[in-house]
C-alpha atoms as a PDB file:
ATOM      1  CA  UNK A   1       0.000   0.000   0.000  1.00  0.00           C
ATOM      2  CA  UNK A   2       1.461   3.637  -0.945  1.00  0.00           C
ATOM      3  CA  UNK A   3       0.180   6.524   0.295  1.00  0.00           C
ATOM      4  CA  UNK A   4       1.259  10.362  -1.093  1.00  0.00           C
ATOM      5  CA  UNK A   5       0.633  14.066   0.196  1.00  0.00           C
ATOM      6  CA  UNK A   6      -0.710  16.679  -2.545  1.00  0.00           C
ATOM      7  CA  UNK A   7      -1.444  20.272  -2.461  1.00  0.00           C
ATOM      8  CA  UNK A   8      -5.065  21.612  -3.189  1.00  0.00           C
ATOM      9  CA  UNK A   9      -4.674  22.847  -6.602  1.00  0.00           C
ATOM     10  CA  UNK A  10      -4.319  26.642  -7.302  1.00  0.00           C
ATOM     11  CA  UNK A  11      -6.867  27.815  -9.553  1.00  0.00           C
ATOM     12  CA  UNK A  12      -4.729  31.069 -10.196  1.00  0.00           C
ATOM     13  CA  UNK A  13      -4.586  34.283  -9.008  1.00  0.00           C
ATOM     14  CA  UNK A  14      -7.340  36.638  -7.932  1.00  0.00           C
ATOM     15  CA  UNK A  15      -8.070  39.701  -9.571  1.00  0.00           C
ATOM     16  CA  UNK A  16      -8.367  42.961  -7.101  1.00  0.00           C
ATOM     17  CA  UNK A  17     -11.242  44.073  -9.010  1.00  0.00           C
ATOM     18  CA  UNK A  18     -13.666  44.421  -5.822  1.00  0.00           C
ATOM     19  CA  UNK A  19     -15.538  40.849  -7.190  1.00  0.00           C
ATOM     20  CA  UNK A  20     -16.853  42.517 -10.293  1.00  0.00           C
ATOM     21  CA  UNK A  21     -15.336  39.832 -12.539  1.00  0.00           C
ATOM     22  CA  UNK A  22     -14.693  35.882 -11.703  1.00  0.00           C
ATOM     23  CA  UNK A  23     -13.833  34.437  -8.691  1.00  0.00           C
ATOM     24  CA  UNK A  24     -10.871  32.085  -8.355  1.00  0.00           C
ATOM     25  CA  UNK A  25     -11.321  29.760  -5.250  1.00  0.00           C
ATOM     26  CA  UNK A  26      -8.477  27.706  -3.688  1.00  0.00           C
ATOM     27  CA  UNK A  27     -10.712  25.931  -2.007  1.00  0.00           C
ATOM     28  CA  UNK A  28     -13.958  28.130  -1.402  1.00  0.00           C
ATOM     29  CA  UNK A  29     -17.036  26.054  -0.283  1.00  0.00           C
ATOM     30  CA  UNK A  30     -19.646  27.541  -1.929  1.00  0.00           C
ATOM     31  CA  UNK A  31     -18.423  31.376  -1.874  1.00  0.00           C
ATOM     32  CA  UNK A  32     -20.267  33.447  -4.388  1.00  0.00           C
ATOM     33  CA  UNK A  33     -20.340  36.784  -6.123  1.00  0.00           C
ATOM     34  CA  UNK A  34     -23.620  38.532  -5.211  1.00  0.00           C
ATOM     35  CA  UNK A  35     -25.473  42.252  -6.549  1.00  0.00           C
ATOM     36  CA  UNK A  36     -27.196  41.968  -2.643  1.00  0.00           C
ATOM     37  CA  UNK A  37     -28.036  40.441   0.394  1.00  0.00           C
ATOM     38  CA  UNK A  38     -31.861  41.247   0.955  1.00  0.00           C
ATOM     39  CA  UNK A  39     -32.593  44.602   0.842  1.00  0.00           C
ATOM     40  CA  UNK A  40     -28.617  45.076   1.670  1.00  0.00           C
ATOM     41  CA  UNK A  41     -26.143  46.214  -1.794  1.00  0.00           C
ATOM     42  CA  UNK A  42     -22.991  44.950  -2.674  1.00  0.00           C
ATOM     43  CA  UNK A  43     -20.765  47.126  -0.425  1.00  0.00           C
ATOM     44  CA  UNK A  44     -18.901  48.844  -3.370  1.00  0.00           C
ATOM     45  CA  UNK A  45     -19.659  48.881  -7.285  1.00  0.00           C
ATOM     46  CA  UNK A  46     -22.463  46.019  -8.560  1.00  0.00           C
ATOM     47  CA  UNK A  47     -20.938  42.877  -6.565  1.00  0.00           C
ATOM     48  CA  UNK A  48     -19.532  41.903  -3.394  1.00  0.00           C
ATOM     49  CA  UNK A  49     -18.073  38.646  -2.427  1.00  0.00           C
ATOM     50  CA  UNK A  50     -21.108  36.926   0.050  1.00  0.00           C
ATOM     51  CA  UNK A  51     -20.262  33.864   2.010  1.00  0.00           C
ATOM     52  CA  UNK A  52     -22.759  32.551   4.289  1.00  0.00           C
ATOM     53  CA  UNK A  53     -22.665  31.295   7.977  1.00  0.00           C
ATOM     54  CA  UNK A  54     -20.893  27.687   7.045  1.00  0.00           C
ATOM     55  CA  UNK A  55     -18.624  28.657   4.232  1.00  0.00           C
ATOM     56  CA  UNK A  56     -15.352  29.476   3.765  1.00  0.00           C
ATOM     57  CA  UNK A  57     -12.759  30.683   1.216  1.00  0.00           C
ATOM     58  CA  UNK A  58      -8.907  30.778   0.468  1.00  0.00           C
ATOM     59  CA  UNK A  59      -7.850  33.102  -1.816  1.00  0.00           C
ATOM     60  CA  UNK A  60      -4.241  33.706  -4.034  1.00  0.00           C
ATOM     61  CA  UNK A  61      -3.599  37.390  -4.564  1.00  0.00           C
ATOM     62  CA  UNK A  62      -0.122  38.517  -6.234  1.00  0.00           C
ATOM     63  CA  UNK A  63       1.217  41.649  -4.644  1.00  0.00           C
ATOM     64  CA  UNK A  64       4.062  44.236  -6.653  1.00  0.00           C
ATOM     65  CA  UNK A  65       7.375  45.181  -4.053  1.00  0.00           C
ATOM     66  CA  UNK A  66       5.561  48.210  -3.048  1.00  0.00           C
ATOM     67  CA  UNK A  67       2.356  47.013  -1.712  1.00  0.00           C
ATOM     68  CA  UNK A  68       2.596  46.056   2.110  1.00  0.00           C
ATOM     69  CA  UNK A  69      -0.935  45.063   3.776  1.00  0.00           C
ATOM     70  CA  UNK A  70      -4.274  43.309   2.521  1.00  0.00           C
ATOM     71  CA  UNK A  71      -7.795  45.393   2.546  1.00  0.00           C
ATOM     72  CA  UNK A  72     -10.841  44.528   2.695  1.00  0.00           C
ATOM     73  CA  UNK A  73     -14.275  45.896   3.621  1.00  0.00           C
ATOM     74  CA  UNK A  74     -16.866  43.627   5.454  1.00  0.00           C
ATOM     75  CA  UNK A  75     -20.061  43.554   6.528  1.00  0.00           C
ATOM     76  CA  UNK A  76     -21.471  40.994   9.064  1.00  0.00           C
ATOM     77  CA  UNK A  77     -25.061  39.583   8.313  1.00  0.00           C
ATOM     78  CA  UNK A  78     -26.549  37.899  11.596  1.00  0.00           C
ATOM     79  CA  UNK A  79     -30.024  36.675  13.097  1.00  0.00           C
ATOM     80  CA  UNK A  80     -29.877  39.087  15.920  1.00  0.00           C
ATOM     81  CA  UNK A  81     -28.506  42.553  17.046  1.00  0.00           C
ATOM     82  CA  UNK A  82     -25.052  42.381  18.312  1.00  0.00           C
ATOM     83  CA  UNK A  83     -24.460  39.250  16.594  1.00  0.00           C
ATOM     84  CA  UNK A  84     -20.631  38.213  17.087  1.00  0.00           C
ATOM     85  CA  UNK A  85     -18.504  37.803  13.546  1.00  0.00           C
ATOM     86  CA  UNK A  86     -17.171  34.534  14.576  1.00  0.00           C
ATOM     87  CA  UNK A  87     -15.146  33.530  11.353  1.00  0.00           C
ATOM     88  CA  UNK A  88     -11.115  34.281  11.398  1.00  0.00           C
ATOM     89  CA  UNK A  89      -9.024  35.891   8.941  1.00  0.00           C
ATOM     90  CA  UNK A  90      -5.479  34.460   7.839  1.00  0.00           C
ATOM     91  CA  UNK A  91      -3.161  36.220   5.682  1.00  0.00           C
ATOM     92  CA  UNK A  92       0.514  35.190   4.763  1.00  0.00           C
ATOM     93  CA  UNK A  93       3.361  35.811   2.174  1.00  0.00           C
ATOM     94  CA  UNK A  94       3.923  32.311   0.054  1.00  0.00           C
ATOM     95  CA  UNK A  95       7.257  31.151   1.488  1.00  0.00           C
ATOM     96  CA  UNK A  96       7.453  33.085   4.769  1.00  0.00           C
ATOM     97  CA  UNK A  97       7.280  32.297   7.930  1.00  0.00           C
ATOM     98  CA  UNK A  98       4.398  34.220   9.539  1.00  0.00           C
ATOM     99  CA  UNK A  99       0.754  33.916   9.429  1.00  0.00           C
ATOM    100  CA  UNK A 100      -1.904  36.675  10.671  1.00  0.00           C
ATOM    101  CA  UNK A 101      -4.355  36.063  12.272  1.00  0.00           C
ATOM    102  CA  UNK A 102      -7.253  37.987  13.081  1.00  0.00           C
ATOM    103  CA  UNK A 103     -10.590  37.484  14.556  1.00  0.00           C
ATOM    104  CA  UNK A 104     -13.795  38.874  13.339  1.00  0.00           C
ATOM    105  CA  UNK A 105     -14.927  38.910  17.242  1.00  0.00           C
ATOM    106  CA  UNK A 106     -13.353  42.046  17.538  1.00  0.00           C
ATOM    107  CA  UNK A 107     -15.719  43.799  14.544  1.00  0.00           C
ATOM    108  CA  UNK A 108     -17.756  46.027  16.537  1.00  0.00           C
ATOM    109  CA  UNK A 109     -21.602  44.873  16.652  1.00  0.00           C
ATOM    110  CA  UNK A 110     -23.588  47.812  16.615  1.00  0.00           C
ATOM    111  CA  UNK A 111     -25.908  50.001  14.231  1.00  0.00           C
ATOM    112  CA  UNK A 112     -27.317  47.225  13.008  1.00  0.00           C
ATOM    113  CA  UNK A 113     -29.371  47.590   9.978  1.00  0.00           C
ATOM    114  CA  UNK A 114     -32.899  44.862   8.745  1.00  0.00           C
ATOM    115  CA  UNK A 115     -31.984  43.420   5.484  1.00  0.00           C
ATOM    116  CA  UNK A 116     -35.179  41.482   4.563  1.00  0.00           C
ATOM    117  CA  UNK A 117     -33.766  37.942   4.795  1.00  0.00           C
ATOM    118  CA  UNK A 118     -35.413  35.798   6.284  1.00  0.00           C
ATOM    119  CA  UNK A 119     -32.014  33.988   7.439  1.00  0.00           C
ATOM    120  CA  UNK A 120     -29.400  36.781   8.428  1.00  0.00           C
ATOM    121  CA  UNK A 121     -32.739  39.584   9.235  1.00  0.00           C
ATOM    122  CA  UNK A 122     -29.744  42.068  10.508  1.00  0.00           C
ATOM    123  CA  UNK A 123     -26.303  43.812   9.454  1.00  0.00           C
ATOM    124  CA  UNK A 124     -23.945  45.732  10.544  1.00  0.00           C
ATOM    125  CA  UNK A 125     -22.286  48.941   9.577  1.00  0.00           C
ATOM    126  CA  UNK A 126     -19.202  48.152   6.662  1.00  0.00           C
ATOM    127  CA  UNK A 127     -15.908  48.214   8.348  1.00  0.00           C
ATOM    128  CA  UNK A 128     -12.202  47.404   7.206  1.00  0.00           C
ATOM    129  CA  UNK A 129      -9.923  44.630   8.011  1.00  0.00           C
ATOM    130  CA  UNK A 130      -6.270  45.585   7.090  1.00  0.00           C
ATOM    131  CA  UNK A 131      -2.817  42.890   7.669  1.00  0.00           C
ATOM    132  CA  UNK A 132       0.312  43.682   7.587  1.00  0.00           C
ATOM    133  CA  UNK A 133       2.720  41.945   4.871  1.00  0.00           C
ATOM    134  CA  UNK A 134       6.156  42.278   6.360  1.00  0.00           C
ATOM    135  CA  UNK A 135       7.883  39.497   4.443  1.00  0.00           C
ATOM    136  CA  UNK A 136       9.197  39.412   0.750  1.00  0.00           C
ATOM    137  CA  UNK A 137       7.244  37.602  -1.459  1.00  0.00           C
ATOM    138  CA  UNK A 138       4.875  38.042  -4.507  1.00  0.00           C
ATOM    139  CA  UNK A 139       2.297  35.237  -3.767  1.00  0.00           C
ATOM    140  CA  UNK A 140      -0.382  35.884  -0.356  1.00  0.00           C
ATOM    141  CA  UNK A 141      -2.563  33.315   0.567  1.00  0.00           C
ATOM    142  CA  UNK A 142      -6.229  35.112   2.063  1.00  0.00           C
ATOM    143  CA  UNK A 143      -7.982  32.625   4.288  1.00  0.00           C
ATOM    144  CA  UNK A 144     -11.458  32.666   5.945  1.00  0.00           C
ATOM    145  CA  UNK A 145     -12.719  30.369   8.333  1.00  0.00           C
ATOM    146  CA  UNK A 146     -15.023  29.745  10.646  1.00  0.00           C
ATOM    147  CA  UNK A 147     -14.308  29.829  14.077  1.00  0.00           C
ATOM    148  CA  UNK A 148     -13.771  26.809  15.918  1.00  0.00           C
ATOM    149  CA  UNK A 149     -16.408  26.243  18.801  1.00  0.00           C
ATOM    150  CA  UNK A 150     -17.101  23.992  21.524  1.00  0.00           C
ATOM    151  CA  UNK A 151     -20.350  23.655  23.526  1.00  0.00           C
ATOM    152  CA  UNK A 152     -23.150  25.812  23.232  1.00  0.00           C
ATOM    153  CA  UNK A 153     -22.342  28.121  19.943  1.00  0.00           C
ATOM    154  CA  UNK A 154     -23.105  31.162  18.737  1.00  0.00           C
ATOM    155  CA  UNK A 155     -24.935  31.387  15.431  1.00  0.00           C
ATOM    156  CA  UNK A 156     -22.733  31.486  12.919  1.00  0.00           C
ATOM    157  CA  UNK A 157     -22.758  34.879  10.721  1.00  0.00           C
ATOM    158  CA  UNK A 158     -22.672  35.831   6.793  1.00  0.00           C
ATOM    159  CA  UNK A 159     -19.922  38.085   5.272  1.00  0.00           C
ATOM    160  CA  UNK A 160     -20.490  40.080   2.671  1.00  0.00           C
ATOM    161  CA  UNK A 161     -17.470  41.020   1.454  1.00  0.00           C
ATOM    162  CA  UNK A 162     -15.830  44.089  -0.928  1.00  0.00           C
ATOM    163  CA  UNK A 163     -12.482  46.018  -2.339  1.00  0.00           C
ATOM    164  CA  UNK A 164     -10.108  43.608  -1.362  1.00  0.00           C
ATOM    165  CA  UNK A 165      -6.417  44.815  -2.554  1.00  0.00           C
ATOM    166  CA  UNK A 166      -3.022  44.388  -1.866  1.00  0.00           C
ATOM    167  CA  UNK A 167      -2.018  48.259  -1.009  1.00  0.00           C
END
């Protein structure tokens, strides 16, 4: 019996076009461009990126020598008021050494808005999430989870998600 270890494979690199065009998954489970969510826009231009309260997505991004953090804007869909963002952000340079990792926990969770779905009925205001790239590299992997959980849970939230760019 043989056994062997393989690498998802890299469906190439994302455009920073705010989702307007295609997306290119590494391994997103059923992430999808979107015009709204309800009664709620695409944060910027005619699409955002949506993924719902059990998906997640991996992104490849390709960055020039000057550009040194990751943006994006996000806004957390919920089924209550003060609904925590429980999903996690990881962003690293191909090759290096680090990995950052931040929660969506800390999002603030108020001025919540009714969307009109009958699933996530609230949102919150847009806010930013912006990493650091201190390492050399061209290639950054962008990674969104859910949060891991034990016990009595939270609901898990929606993202809807816009203008990510290497700046």
């Amino acid at each position: 019996m043989s056994g062997g270890l393989s690498t998802l494979p890299d469906p190439g690199v994302q455009s920073q076009d705010g989702f307007e065009g295609v997306l290119t998954t590494v391994n997103g489970s059923g992430a999808t461009i979107v015009e709204s969510v309800g009664t709620i826009p695409a944060i910027s231009g005619a699409h955002s990126l949506w993924l719902d309260g059990q998906q997640t997505l991996t992104l490849h991004l390709q960055r020039a020598a000057s550009e040194s953090k990751v943006h994006f804007a996000v806004r957390v869909f919920g089924n209550q008021q003060g609904t925590l963002a429980n999903k996690t952000v990881r962003v690293g340079v191909i090759g290096g050494s680090k990995v950052i990792h931040m929660t969506g926990s800390n999002l603030p969770t108020t001025a919540w808005t009714a969307t009109g779905n009958a699933t996530y009925p609230t949102a919150s205001v847009v806010q930013t999430f912006d990493a650091a790239l201190d390492e050399p590299g061209k290639d950054v992997v962008l990674s969104i989870v859910n949060q891991y959980c034990q016990g009595p849970c939270p609901p898990r939230t929606g993202w809807l998600i816009d203008d990510l760019e290497l700046q």
